[in-house]
Protein backbone atom coordinates (compact mmCIF):
# COMPACT_ATOMS: atom_id res chain seq x y z
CA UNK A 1 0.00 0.00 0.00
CA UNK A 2 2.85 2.12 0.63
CA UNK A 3 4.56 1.68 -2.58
CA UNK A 4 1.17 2.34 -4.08
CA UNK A 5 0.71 5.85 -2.52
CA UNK A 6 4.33 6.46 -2.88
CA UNK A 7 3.76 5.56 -6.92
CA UNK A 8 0.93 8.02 -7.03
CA UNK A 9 2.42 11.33 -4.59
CA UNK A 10 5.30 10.55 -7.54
CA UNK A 11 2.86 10.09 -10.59
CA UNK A 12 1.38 13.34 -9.31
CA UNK A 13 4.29 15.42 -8.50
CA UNK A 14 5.69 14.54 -12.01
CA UNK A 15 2.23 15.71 -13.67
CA UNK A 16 1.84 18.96 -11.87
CA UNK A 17 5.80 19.95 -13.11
CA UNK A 18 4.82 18.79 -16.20
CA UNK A 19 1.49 21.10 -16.29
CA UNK A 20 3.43 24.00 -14.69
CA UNK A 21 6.11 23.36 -17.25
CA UNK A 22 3.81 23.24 -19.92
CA UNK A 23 1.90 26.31 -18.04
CA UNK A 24 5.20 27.87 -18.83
CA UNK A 25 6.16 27.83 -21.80
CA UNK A 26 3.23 28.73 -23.47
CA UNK A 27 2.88 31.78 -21.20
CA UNK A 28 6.37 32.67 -22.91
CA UNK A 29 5.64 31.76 -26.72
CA UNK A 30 1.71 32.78 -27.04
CA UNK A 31 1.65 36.49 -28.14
CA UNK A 32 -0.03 39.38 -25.75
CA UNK A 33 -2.35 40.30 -28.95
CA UNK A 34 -4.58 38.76 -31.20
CA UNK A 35 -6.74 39.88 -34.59
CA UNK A 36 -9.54 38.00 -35.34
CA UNK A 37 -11.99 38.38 -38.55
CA UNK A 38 -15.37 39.27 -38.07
CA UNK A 39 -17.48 36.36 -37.02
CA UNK A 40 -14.50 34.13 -36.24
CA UNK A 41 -13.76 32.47 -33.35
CA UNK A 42 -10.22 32.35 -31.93
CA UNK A 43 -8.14 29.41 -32.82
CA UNK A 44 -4.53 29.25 -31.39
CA UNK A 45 -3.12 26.02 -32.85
CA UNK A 46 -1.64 24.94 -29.79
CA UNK A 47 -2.44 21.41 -28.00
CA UNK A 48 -5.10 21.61 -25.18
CA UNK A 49 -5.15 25.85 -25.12
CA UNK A 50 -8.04 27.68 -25.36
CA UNK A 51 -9.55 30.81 -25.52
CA UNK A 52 -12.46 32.74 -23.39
CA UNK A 53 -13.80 35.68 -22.73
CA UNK A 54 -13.15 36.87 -18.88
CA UNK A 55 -16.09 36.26 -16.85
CA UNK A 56 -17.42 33.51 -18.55
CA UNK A 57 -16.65 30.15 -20.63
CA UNK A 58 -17.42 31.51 -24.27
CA UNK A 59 -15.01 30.85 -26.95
CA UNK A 60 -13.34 34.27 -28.36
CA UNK A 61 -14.97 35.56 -31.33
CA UNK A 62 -18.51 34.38 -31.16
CA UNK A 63 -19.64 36.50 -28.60
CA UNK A 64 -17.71 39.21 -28.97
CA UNK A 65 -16.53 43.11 -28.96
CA UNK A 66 -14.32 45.02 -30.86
CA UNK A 67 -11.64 44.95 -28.17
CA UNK A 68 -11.36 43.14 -25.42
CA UNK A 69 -9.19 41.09 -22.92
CA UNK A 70 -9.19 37.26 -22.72
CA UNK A 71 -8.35 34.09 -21.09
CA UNK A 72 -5.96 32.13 -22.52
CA UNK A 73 -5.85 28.51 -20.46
CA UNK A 74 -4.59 24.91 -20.60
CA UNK A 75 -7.64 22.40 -20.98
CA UNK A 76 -9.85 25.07 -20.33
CA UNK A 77 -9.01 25.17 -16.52
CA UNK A 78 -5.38 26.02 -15.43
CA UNK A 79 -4.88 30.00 -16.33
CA UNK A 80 -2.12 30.53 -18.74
CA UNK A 81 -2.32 34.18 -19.62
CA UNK A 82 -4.71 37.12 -20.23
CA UNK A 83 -4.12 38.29 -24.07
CA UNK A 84 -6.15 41.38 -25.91
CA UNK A 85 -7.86 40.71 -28.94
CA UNK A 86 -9.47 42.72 -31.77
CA UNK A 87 -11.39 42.14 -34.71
CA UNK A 88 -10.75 43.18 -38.57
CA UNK A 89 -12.71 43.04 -41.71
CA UNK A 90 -11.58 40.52 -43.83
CA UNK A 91 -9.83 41.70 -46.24
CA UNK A 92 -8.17 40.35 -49.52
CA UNK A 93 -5.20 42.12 -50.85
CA UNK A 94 -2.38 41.42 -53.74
CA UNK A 95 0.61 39.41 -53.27
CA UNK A 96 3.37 41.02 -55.32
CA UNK A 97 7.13 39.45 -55.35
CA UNK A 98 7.87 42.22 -58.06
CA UNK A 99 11.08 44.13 -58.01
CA UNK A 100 11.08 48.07 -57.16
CA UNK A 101 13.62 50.77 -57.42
CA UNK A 102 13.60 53.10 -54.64
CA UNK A 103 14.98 56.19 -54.33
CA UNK A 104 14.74 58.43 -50.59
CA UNK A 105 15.43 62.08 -49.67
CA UNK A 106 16.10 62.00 -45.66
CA UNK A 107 13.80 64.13 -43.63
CA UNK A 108 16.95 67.25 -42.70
CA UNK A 109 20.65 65.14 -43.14
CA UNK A 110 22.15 62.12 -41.45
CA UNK A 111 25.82 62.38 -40.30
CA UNK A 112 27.20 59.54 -41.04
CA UNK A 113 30.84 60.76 -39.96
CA UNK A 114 32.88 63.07 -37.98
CA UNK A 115 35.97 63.95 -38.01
CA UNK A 116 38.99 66.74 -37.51
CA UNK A 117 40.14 69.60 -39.47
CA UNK A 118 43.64 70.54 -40.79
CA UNK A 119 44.29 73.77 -38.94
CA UNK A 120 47.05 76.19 -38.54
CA UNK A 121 46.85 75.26 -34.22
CA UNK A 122 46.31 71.79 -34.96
CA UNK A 123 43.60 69.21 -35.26
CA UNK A 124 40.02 70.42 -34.46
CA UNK A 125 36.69 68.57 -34.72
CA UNK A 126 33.73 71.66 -34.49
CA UNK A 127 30.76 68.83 -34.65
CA UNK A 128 32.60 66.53 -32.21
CA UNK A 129 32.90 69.42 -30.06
CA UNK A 130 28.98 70.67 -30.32
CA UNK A 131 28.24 67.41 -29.43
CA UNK A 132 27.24 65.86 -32.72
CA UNK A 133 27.93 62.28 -33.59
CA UNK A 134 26.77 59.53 -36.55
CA UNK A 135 23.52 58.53 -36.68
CA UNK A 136 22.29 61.91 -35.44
CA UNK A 137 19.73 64.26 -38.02
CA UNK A 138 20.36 67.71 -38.22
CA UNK A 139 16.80 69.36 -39.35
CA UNK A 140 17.93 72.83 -39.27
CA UNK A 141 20.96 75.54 -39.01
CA UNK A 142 19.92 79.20 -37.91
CA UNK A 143 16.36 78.34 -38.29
CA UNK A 144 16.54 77.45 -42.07
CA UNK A 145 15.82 73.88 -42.56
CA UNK A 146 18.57 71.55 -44.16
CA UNK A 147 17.22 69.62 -47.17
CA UNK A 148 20.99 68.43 -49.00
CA UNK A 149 24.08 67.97 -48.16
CA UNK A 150 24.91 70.92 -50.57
CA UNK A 151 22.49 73.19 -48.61
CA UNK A 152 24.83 72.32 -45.62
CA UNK A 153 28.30 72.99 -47.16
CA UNK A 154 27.37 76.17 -48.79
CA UNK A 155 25.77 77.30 -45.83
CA UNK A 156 29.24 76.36 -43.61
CA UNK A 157 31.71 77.76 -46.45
CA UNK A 158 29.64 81.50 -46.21
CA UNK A 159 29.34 81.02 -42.21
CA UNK A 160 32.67 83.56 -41.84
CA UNK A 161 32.87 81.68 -38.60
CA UNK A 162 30.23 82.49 -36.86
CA UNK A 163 28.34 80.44 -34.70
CA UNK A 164 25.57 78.64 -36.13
CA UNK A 165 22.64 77.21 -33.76
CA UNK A 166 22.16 73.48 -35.11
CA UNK A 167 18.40 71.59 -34.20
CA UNK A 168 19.08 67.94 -34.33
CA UNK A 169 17.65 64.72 -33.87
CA UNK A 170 19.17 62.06 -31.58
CA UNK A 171 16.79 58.99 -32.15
CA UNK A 172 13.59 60.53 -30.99
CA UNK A 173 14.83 63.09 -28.65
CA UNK A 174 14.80 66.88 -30.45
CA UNK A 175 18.16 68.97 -29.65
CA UNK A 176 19.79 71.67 -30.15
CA UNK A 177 23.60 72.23 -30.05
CA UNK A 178 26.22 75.58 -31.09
CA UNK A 179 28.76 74.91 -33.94
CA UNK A 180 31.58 76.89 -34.52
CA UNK A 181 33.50 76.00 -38.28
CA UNK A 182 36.54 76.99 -38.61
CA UNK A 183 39.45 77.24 -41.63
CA UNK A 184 40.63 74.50 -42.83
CA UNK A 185 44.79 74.59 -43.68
CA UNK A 186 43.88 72.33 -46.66
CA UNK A 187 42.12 74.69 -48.42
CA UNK A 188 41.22 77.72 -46.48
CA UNK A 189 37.79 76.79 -46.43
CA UNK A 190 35.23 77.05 -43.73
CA UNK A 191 34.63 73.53 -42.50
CA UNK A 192 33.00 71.50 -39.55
CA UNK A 193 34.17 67.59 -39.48
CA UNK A 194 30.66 66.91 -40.85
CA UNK A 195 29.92 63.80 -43.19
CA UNK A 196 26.52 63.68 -44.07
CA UNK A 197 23.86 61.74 -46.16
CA UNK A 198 20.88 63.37 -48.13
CA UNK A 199 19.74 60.35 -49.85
CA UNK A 200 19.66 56.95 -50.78
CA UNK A 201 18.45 54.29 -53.47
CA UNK A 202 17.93 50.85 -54.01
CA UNK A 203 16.03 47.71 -55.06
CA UNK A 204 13.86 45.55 -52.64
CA UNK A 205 10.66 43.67 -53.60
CA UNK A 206 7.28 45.21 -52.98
CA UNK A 207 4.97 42.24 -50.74
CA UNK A 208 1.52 43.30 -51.08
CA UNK A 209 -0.67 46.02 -52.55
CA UNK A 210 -4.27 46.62 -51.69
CA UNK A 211 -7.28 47.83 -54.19
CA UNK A 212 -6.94 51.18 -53.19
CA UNK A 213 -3.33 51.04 -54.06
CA UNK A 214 -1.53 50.82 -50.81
CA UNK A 215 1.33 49.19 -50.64
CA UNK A 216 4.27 47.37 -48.15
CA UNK A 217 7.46 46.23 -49.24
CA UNK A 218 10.66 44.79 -48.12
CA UNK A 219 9.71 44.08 -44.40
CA UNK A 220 12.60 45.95 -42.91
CA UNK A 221 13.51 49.26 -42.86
CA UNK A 222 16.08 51.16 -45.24
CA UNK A 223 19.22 51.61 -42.93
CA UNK A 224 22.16 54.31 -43.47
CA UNK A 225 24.72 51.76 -45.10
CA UNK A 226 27.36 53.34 -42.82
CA UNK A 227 25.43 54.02 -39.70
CA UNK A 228 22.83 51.41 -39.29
CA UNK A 229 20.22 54.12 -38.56
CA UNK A 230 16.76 53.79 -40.02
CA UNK A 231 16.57 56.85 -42.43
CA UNK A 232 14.19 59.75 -41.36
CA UNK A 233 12.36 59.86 -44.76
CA UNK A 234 11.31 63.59 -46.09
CA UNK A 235 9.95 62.15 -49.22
CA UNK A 236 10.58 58.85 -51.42
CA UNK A 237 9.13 57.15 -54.87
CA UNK A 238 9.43 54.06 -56.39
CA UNK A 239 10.15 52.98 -60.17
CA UNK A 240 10.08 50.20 -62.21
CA UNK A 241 13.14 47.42 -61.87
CA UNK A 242 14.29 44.74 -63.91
CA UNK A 243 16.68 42.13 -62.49
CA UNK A 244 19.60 41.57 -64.64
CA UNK A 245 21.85 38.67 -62.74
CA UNK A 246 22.24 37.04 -58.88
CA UNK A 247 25.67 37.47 -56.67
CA UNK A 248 24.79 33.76 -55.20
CA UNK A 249 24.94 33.63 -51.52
CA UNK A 250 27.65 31.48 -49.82
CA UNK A 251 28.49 31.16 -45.64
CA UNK A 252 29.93 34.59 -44.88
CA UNK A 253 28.84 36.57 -48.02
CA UNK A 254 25.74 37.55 -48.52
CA UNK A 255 24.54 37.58 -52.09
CA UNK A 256 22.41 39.72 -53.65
CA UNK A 257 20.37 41.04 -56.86
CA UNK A 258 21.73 42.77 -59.53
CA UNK A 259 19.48 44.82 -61.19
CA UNK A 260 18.50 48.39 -62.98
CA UNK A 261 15.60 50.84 -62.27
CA UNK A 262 13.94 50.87 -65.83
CA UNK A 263 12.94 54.27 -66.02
CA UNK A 264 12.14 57.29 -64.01
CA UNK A 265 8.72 57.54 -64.24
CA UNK A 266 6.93 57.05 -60.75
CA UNK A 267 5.42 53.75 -60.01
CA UNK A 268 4.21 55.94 -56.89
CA UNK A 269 5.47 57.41 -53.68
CA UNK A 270 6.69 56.47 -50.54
CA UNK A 271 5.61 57.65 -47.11
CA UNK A 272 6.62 55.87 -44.17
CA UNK A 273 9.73 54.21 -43.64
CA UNK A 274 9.48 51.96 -40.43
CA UNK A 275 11.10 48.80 -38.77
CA UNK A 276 9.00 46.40 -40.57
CA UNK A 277 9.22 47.53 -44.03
CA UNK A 278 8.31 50.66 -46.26
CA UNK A 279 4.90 51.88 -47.11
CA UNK A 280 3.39 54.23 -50.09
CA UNK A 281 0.55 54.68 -52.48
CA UNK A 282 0.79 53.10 -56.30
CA UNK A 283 -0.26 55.38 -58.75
CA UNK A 284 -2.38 51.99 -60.24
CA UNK A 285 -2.42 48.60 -58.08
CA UNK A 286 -0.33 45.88 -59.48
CA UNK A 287 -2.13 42.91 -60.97
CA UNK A 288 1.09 40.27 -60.52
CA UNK A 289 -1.48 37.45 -59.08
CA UNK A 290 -4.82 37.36 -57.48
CA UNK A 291 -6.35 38.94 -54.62
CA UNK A 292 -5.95 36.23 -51.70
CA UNK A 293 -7.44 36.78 -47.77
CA UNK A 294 -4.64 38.30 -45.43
CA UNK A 295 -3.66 35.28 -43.16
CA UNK A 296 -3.53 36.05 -39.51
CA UNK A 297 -0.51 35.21 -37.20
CA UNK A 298 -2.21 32.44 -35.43
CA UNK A 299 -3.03 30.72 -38.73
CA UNK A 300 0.58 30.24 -39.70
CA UNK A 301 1.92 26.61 -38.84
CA UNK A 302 5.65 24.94 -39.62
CA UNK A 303 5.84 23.13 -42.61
CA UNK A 304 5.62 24.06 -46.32
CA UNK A 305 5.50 27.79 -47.89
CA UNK A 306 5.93 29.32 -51.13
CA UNK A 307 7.71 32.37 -51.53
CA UNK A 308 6.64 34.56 -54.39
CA UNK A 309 9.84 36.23 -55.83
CA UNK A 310 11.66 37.67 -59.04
CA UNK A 311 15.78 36.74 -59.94
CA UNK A 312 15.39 37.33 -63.11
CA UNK A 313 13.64 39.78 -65.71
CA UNK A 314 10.28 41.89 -63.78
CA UNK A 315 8.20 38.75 -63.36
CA UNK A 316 8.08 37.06 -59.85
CA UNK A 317 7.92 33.09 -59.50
CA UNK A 318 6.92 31.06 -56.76
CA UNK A 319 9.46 28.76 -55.18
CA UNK A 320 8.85 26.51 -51.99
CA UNK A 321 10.00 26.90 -48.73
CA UNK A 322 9.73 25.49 -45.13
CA UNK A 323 8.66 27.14 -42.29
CA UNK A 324 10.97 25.92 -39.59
CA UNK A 325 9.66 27.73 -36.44
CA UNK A 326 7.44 30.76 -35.58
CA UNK A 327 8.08 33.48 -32.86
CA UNK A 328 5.16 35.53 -31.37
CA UNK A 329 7.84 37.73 -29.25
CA UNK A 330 9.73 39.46 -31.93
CA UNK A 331 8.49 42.47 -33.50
CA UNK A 332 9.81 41.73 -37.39
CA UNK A 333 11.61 38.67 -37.03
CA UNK A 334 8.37 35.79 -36.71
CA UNK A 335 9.51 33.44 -38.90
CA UNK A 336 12.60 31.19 -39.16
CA UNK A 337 12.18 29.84 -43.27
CA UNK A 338 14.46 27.45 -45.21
CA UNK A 339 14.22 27.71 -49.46
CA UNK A 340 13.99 23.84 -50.60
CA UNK A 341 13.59 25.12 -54.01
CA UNK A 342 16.02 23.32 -56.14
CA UNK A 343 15.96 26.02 -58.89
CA UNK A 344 16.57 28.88 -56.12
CA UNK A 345 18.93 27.01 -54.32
CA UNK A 346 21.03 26.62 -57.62
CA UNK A 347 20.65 29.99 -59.05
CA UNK A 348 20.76 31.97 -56.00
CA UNK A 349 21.98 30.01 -53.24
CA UNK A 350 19.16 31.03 -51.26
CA UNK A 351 18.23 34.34 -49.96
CA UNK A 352 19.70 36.97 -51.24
CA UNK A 353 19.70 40.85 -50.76
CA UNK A 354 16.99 42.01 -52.70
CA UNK A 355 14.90 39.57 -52.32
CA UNK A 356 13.49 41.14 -48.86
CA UNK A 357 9.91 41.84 -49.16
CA UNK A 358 9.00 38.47 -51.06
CA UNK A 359 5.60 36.92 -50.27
CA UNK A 360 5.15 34.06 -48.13
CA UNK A 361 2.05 32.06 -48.55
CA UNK A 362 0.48 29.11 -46.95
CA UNK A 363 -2.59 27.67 -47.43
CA UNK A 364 -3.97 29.63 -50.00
CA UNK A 365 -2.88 33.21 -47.48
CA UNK A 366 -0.49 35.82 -47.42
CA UNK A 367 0.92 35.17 -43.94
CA UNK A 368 4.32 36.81 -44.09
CA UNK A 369 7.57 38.41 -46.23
CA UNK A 370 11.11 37.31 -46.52
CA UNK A 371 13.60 40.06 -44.43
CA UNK A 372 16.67 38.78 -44.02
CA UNK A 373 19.29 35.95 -44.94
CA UNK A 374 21.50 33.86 -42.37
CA UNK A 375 24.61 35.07 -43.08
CA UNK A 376 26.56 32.38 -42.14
CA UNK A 377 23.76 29.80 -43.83
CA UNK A 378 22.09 31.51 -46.65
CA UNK A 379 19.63 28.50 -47.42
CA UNK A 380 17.57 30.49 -44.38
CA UNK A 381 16.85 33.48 -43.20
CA UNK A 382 13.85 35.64 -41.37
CA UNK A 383 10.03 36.39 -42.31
CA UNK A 384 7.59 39.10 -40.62
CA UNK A 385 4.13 38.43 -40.54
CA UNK A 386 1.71 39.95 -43.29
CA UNK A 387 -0.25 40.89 -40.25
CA UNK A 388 2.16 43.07 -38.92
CA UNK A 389 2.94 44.93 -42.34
CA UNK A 390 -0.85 45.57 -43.36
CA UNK A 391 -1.64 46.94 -39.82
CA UNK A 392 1.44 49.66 -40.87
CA UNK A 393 0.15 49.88 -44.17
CA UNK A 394 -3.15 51.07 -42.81
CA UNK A 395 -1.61 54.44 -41.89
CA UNK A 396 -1.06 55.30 -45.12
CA UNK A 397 -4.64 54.61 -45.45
CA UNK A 398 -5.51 56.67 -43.09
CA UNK A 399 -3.64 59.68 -43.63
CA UNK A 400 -5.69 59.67 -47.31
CA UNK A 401 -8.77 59.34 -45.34
């Protein structure tokens, strides 16, 4: 009888750890937030977890309000987590894969550099002593804003020294700081230490474009090559690009499309540049494919994807992938993907730069878009959820509303 009791106080013990375990880890990997389509109800895909609204037993989404909290339990009993949850229209939108040229103006100029002057007492670095470093903006100089970097020098080189009252940006803190140029021994010039970016250009591949003619793209942001900084975009546009060869990827390098922006007419413009990809308004929606329903993060499951993509030409192809693990608890970074492709693998080597913004779809939905390659493995590489980029995408919306 002892060994009995002693069997079960062990059987127990080991089922409790195993439900607190359990408890756990799906406290950790469920996500705080959910979107649910009108009239749905709430499935999570995960073993024994369900859903219900607090204060009673009903399953999310058939009794339900706009927004509202939830519990999220194991077997309906032991409390896991309270999530929020919202609903959306449903709503069909384009999947792309086509390749765009993009060319930015930065909202003021990005230093990117700063260094010391050539003068007849020595070394001197004017923006390293106002304070100024890389990665910070400068908006404007005496109260005149700074659109170039040629506005900038001409505005140093007629300065005759005096002091000039810089506004800056430091990530998102406004600032203002006193620089002082001075000559330069090289060429008697009026000069601060200042390296600075106006601009930059590109090709990515644009994921998704609505009837209205919204569109996302690329899934990450454009970054200052020297930097790392996300560019404060003043204004932006997109062209037309054709892809004229592939750098294949090997461990280490990072390969990448080669391609050319086919004219300079305006495919339309850009207006938000953020961390999980670029957003604008086509001047006509792209008819690559099909309309097909926006798939919701909770939809998405491991296993086999197809990536919608163009290495060749202006005409994107789909090539399989697998989905080799999901993350609720990164902003950008959701999806860990491996191309199986044979024909990608052995023309590209995998994922390559310019290929961020490709389509992922599964089951018939857009649930995600390529972002980034494995360096060190380029056979894999990152995906964001589609849910993610239309929610951004719905501020461009907005601001035309």
């Amino acid at each position: 009888m002892k060994k009995f009791i002693r069997f079960i106080s062990a059987l127990l013990s080991v089922t409790i750890l195993s439900l607190m375990g359990t408890v756990s880890y799906y406290s950790y990997t469920l996500p705080d937030n959910y979107r649910i389509f009108s009239g749905d109800s709430l499935s999570l895909n995960s073993i024994g977890v369900t859903a219900s609204r607090i204060g009673n037993d009903v399953v999310a989404g058939k009794s339900f309000n706009f927004d509202e909290e939830i519990n999220i339990s194991l077997l309906g009993i032991i409390p896991i987590k309270q999530a929020r949850v919202k609903e959306l229209d449903e709503m069909s939108i384009i999947p792309c894969g086509t390749p765009f040229g993009v060319k930015l103006l930065t909202d003021g100029v990005m230093i990117i550099n700063v260094a010391s002057i050539a003068t007849k007492d020595g070394n001197v670095s004017p923006a390293a002593n106002a304070g100024l470093k890389a990665g910070d903006v400068i908006i404007s100089i005496d109260g005149v804003k700074v659109k170039s970097n040629q506005q900038l020098r001409d505005m140093v080189l007629s300065s005759d020294g005096r002091k000039m009252k810089v506004k800056y940006k430091r990530q998102d803190n406004d600032l203002e700081t006193v620089l002082s140029p001075v000559v330069s021994s090289t060429d008697n010039a009026w000069q601060t230490g200042l390296w600075v970016r106006d601009s930059s250009a590109g090709i990515g591949t644009i994921t998704f474009c609505t009837g209205e003619g919204v569109f996302g793209g690329l899934g990450h942001p454009i970054c200052d090559v020297d930097t790392g900084d996300v560019l404060p975009l003043g204004s932006g546009e997109i062209v037309g690009a054709s892809i004229s060869g592939v750098k294949q990827g090997t461990s280490g390098n990072p390969g990448e499309l080669c391609g050319v922006f086919l004219s300079n007419d305006s495919l339309g413009n850009v207006e938000i540049n953020t961390s999980c990809g670029l957003y604008g308004r086509l001047k006509q929606p792209l008819t690559t494919h099909e309309p097909i329903l926006l798939g919701l993060k909770q939809e998405a499951t491991t296993g086999k994807a197809t990536i919608y993509s163009t290495i060749s030409g202006e005409e994107p192809k789909d090539y399989e992938i697998e989905i080799e693990s999901i993350d609720f608890n990164q902003d950008t970074r959701n999806y860990v993907i491996k191309i199986t492709d044979s024909e990608l693998l052995k023309k590209a080597g995998g994922i390559v730069q310019g290929m961020s913004g490709s389509p992922i779809i599964q089951n018939g939905k857009l649930i995600g878009a390529v972002t980034h390659v494995f360096v060190n493995d380029p056979t894999k590489g990152y995906g964001v959820f589609a849910e993610t980029m239309f929610e951004k995408s719905n501020e461009v919306s907005k601001s035309h509303s």
